[in-house]
PDB file of N, CA and C in Angstrom:
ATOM      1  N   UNK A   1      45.778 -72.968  94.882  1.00  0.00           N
ATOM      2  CA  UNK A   1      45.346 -71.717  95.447  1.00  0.00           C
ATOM      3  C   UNK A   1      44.573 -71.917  96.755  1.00  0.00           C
ATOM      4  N   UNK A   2      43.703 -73.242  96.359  1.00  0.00           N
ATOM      5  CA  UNK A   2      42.877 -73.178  98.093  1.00  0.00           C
ATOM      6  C   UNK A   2      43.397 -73.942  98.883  1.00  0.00           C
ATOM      7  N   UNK A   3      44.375 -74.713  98.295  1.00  0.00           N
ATOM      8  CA  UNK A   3      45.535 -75.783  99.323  1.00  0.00           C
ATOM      9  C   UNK A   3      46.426 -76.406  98.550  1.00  0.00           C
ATOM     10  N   UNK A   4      47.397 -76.578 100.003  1.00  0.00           N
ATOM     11  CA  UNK A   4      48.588 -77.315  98.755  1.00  0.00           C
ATOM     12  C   UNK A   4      48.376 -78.569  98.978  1.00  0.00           C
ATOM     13  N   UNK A   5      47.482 -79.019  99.902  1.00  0.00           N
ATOM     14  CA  UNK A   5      47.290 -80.507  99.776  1.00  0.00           C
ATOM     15  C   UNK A   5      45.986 -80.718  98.400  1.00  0.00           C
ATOM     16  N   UNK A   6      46.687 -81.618  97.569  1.00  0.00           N
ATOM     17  CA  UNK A   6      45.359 -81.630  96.518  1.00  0.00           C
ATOM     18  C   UNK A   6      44.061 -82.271  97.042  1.00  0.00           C
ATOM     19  N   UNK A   7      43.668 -83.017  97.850  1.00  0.00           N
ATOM     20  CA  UNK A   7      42.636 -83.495  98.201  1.00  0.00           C
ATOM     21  C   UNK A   7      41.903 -82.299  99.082  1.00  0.00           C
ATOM     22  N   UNK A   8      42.400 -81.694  99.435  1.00  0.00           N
ATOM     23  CA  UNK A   8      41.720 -80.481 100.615  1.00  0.00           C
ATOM     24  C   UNK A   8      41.685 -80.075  99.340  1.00  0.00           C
ATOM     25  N   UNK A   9      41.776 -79.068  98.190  1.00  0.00           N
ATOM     26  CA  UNK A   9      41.969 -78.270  97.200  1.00  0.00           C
ATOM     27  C   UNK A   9      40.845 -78.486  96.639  1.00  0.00           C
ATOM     28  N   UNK A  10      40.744 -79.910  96.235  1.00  0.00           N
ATOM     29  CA  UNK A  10      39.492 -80.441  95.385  1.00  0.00           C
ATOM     30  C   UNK A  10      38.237 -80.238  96.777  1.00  0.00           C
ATOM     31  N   UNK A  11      38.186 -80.279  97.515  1.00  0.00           N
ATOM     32  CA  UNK A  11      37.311 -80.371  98.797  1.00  0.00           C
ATOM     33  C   UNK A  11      36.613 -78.839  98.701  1.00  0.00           C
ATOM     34  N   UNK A  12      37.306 -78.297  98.977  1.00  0.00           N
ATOM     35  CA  UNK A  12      37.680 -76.514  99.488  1.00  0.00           C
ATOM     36  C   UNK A  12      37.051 -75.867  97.783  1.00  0.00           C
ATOM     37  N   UNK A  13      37.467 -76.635  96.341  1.00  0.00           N
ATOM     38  CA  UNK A  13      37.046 -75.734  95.791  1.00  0.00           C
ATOM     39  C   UNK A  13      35.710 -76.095  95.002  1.00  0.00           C
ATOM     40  N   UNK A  14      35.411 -77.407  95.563  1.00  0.00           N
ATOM     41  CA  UNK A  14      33.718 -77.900  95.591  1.00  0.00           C
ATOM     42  C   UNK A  14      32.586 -77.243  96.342  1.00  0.00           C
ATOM     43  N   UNK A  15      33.471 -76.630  97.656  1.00  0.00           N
ATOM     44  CA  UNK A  15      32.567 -76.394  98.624  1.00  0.00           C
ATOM     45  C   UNK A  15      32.427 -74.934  98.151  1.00  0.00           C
ATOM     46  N   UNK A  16      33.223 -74.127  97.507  1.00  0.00           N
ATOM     47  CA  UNK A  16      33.536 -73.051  97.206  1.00  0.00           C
ATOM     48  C   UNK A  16      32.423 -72.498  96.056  1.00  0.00           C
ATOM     49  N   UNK A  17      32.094 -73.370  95.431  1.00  0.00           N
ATOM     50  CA  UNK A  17      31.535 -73.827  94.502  1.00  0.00           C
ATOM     51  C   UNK A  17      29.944 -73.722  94.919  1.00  0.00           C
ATOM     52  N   UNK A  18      29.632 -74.437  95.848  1.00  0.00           N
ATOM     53  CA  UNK A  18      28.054 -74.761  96.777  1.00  0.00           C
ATOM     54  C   UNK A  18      27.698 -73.111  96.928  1.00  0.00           C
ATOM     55  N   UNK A  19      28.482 -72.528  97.633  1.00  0.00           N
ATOM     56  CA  UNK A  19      28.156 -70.932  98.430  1.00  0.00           C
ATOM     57  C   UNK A  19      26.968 -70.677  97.418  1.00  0.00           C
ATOM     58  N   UNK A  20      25.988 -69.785  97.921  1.00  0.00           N
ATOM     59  CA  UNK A  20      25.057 -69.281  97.560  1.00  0.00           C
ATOM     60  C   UNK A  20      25.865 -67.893  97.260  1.00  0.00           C
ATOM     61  N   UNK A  21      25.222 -67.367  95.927  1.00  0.00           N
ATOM     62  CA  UNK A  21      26.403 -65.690  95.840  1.00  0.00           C
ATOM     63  C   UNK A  21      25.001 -64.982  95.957  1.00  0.00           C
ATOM     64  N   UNK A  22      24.840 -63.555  96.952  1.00  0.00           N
ATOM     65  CA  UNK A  22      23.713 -62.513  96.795  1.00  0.00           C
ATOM     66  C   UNK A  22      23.819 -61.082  96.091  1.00  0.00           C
ATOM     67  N   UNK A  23      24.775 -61.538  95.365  1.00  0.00           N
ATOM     68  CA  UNK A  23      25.471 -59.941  94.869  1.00  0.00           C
ATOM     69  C   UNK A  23      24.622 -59.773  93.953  1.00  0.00           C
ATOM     70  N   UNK A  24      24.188 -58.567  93.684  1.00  0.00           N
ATOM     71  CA  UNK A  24      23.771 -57.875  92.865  1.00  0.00           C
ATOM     72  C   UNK A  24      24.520 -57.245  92.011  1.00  0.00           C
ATOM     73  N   UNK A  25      24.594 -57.283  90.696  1.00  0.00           N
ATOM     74  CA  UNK A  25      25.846 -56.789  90.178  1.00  0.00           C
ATOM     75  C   UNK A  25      24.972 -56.239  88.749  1.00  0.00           C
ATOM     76  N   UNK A  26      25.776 -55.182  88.086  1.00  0.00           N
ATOM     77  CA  UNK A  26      25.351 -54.053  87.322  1.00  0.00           C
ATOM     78  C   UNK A  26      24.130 -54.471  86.481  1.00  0.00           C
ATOM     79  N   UNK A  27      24.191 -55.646  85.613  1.00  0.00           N
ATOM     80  CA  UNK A  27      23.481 -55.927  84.364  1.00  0.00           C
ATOM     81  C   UNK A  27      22.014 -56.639  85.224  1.00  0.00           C
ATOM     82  N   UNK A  28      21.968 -56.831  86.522  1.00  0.00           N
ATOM     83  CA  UNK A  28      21.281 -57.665  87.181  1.00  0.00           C
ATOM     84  C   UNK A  28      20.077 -56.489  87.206  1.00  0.00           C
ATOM     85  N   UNK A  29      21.052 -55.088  87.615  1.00  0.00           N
ATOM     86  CA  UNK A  29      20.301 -53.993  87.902  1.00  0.00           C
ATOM     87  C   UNK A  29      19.653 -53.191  87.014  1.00  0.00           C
ATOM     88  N   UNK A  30      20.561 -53.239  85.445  1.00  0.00           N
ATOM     89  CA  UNK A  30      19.815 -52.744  84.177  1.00  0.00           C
ATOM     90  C   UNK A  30      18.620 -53.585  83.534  1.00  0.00           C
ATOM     91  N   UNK A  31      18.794 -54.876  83.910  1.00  0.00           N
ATOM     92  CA  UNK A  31      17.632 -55.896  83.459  1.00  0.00           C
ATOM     93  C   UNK A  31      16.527 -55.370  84.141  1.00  0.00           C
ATOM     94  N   UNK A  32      16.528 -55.602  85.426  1.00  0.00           N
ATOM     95  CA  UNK A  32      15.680 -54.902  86.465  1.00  0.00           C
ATOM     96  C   UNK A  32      14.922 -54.090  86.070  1.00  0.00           C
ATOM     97  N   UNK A  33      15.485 -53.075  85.802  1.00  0.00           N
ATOM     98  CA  UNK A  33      15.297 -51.469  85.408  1.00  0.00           C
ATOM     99  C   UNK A  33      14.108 -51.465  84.223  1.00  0.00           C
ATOM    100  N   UNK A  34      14.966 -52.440  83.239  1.00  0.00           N
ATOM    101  CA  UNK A  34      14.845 -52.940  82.247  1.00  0.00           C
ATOM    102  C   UNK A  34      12.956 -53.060  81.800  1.00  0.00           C
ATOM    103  N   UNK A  35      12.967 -53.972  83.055  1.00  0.00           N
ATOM    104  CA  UNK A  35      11.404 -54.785  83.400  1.00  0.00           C
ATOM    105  C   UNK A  35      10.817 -53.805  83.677  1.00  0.00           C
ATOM    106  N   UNK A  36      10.580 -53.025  84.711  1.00  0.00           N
ATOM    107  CA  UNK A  36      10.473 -52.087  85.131  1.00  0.00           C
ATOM    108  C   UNK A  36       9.589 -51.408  84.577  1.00  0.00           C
ATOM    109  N   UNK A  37      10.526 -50.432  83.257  1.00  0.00           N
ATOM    110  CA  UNK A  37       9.692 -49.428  82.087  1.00  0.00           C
ATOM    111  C   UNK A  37       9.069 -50.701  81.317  1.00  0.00           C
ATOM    112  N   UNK A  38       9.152 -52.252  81.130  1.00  0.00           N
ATOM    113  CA  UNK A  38       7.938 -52.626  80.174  1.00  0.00           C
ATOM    114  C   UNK A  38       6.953 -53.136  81.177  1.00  0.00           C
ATOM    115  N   UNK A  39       7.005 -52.594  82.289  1.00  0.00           N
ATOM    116  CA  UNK A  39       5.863 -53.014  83.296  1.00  0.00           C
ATOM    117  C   UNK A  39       5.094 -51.692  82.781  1.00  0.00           C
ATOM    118  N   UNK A  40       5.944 -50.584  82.838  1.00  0.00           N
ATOM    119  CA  UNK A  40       5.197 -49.101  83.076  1.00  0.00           C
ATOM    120  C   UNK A  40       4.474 -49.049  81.862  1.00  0.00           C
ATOM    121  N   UNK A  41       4.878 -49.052  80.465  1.00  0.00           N
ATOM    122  CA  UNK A  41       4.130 -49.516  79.186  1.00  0.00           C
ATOM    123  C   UNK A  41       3.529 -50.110  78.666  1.00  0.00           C
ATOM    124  N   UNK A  42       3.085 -50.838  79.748  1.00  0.00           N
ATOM    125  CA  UNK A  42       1.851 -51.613  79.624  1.00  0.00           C
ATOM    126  C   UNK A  42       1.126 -51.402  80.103  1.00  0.00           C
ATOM    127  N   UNK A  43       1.285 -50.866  81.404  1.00  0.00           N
ATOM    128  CA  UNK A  43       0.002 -50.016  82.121  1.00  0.00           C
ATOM    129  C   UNK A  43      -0.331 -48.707  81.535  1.00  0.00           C
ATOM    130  N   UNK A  44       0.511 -47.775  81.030  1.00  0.00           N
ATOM    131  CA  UNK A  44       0.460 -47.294  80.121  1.00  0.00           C
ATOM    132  C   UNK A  44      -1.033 -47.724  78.696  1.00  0.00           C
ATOM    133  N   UNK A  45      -0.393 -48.762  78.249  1.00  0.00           N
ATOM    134  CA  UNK A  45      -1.352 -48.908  77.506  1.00  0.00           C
ATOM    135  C   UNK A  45      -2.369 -49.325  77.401  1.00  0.00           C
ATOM    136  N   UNK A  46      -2.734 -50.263  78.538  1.00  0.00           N
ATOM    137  CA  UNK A  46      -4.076 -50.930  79.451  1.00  0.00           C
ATOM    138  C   UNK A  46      -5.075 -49.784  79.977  1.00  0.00           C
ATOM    139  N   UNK A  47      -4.434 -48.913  80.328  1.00  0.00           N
ATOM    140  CA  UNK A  47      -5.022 -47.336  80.755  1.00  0.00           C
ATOM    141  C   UNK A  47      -5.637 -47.055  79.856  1.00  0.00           C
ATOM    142  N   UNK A  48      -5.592 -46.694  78.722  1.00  0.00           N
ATOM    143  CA  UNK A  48      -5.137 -46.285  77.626  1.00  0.00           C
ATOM    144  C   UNK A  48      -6.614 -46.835  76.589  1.00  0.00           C
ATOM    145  N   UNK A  49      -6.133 -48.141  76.311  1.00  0.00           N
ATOM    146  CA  UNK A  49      -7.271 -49.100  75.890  1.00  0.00           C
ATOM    147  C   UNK A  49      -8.450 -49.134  76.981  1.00  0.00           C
ATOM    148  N   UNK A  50      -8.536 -48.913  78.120  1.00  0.00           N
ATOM    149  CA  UNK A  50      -9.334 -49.158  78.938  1.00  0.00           C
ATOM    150  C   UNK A  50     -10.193 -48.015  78.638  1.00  0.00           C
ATOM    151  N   UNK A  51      -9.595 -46.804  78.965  1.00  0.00           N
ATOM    152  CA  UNK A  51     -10.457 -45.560  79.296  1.00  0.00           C
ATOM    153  C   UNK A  51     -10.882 -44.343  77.273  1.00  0.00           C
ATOM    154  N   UNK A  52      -9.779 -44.939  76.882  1.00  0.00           N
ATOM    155  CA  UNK A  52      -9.806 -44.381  75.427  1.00  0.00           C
ATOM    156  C   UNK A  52      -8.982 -42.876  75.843  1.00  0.00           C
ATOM    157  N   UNK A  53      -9.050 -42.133  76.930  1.00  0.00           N
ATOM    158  CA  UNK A  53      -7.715 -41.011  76.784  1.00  0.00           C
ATOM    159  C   UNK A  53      -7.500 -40.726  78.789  1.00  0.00           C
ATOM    160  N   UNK A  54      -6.602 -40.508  78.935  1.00  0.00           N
ATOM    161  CA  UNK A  54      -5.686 -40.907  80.457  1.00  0.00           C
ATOM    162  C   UNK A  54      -5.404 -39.407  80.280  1.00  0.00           C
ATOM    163  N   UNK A  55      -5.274 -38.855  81.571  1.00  0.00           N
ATOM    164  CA  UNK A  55      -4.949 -37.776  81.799  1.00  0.00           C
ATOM    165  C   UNK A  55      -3.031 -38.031  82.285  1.00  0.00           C
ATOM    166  N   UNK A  56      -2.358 -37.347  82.247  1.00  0.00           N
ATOM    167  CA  UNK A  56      -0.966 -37.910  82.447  1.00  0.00           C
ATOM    168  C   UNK A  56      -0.757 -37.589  83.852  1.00  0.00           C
ATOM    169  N   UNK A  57      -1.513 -37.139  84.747  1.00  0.00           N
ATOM    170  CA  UNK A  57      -0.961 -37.121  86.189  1.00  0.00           C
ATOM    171  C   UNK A  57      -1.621 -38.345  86.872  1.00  0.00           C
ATOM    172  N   UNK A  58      -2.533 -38.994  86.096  1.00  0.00           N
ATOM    173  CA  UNK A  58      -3.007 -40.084  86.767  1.00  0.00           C
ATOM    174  C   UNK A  58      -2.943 -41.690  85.857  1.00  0.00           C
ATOM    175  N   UNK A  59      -1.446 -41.853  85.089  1.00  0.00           N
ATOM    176  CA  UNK A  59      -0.698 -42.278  84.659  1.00  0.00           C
ATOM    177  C   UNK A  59       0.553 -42.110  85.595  1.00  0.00           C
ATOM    178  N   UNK A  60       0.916 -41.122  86.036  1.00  0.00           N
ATOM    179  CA  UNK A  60       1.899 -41.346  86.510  1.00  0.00           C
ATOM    180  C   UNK A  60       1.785 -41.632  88.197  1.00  0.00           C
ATOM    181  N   UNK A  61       0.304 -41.319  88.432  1.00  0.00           N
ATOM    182  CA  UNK A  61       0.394 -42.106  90.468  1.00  0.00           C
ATOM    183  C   UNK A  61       0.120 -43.368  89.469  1.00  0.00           C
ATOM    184  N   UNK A  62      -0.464 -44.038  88.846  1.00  0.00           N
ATOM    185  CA  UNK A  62      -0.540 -45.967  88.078  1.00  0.00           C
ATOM    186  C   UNK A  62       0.910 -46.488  88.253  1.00  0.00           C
ATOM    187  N   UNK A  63       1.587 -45.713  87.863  1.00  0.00           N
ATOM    188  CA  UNK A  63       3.066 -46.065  87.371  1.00  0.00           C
ATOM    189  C   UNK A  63       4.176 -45.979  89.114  1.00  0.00           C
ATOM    190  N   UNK A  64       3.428 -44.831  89.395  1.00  0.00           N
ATOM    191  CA  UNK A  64       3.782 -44.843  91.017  1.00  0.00           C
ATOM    192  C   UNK A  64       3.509 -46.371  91.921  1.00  0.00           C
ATOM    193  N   UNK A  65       2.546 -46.852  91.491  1.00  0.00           N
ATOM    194  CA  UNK A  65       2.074 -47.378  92.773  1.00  0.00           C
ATOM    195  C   UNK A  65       2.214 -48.662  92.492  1.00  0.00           C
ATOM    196  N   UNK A  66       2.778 -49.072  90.830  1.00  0.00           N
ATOM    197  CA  UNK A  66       2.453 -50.445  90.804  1.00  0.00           C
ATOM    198  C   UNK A  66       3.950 -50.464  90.156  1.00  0.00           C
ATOM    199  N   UNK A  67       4.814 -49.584  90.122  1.00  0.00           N
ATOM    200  CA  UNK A  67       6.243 -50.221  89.684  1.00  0.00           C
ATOM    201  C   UNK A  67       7.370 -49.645  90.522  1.00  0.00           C
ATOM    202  N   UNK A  68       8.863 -49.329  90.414  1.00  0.00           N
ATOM    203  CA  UNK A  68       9.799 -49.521  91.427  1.00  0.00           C
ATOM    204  C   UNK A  68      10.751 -47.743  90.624  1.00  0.00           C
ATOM    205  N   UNK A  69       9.903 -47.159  89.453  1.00  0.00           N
ATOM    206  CA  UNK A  69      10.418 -46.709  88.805  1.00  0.00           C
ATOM    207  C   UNK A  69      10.817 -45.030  89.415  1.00  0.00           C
ATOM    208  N   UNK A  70      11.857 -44.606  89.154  1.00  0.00           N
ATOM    209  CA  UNK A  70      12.155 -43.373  89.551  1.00  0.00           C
ATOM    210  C   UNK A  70      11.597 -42.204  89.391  1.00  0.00           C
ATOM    211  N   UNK A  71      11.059 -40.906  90.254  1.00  0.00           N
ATOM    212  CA  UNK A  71      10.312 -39.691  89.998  1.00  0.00           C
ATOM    213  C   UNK A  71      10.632 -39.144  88.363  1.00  0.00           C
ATOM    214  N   UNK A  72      12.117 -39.189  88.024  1.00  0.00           N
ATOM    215  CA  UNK A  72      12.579 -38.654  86.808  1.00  0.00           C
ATOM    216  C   UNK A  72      12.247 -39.983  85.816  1.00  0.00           C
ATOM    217  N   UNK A  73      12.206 -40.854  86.353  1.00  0.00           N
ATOM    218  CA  UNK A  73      12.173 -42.013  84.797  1.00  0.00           C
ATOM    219  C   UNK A  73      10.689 -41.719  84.359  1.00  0.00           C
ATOM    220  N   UNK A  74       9.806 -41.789  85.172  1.00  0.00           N
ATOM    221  CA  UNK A  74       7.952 -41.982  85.075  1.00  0.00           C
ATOM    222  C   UNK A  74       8.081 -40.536  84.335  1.00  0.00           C
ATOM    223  N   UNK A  75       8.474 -39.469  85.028  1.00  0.00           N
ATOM    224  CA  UNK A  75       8.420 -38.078  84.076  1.00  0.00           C
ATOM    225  C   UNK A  75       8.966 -37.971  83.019  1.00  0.00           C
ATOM    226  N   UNK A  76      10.034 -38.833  82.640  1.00  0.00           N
ATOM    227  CA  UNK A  76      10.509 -38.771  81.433  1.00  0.00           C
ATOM    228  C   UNK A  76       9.807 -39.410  80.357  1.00  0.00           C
ATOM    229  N   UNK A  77       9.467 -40.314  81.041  1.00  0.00           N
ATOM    230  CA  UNK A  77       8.337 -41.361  79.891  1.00  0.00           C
ATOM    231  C   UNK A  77       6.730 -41.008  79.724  1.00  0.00           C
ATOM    232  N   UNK A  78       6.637 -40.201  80.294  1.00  0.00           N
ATOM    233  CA  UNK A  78       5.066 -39.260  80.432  1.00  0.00           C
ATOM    234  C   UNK A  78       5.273 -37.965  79.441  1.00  0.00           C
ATOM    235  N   UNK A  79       6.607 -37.261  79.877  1.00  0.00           N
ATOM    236  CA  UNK A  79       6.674 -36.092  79.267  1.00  0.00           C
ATOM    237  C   UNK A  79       6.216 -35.166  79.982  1.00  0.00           C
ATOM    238  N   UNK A  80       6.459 -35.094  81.262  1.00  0.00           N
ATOM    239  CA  UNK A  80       5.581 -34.040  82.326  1.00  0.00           C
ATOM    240  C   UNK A  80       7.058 -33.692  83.618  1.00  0.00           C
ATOM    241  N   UNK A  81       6.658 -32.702  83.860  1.00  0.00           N
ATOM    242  CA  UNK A  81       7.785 -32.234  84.691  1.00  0.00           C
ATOM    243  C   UNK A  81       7.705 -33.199  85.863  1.00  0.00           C
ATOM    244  N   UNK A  82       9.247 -33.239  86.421  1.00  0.00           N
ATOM    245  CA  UNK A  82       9.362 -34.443  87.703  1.00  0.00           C
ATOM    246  C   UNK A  82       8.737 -33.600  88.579  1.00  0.00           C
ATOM    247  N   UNK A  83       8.567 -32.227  88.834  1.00  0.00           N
ATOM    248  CA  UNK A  83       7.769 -31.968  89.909  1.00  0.00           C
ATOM    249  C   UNK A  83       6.507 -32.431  90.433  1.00  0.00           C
ATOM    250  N   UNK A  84       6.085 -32.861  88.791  1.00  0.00           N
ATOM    251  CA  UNK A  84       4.630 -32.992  88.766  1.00  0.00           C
ATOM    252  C   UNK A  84       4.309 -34.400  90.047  1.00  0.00           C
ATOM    253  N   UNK A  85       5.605 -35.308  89.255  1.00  0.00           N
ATOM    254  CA  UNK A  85       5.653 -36.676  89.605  1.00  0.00           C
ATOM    255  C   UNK A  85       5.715 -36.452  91.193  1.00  0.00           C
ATOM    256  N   UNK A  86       6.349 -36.194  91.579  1.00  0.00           N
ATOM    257  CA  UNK A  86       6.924 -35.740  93.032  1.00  0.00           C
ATOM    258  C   UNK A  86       5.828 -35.493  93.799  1.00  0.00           C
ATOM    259  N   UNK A  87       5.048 -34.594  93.439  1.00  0.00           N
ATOM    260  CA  UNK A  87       3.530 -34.087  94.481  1.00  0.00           C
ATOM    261  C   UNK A  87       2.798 -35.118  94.084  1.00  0.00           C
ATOM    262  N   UNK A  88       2.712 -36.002  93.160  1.00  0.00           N
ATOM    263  CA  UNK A  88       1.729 -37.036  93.234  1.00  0.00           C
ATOM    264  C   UNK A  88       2.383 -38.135  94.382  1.00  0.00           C
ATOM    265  N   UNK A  89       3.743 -38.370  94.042  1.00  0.00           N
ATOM    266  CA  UNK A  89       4.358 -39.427  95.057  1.00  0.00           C
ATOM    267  C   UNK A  89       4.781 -39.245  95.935  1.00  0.00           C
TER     268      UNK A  89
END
């Protein structure tokens, strides 16, 4: 496939081999994601343990400012309208 000479072939599919790949590809992005909400649930619960009761709009600028997570994901996991999320972020 990478030559019909076999010595270039073996060459070509060593080197082929070396390439650095930068793709990002689906499961890379759900892992991600993944991390993400157990970043947010822990601050979540550090809040939480820290103060003994968190108001949920100031849970969700925490969750704003220290993770990668979406206006609708943080509202979904709060239980508070994404608007809410939105005027905080």
């Amino acid at each position: 496939m990478l030559s019909k000479n076999k010595k270039e072939a073996i060459k070509e599919f060593i080197e082929f081999h070396k390439e650095i790949e930068d793709e990002t590809y689906l499961e890379d992005k759900e892992e991600e994601k993944e991390n993400e909400e157990k970043k947010a649930w822990t601050l979540i619960q550090d809040k939480i343990s820290e103060s003994g009761s968190v108001n949920k709009t100031e849970l969700a600028e925490l969750i704003l400012k220290n993770t990668k997570l979406s206006h609708r994901k943080i509202a979904e996991m709060l239980e508070i309208n994404r608007g809410v999320v939105q005027r905080i972020g």
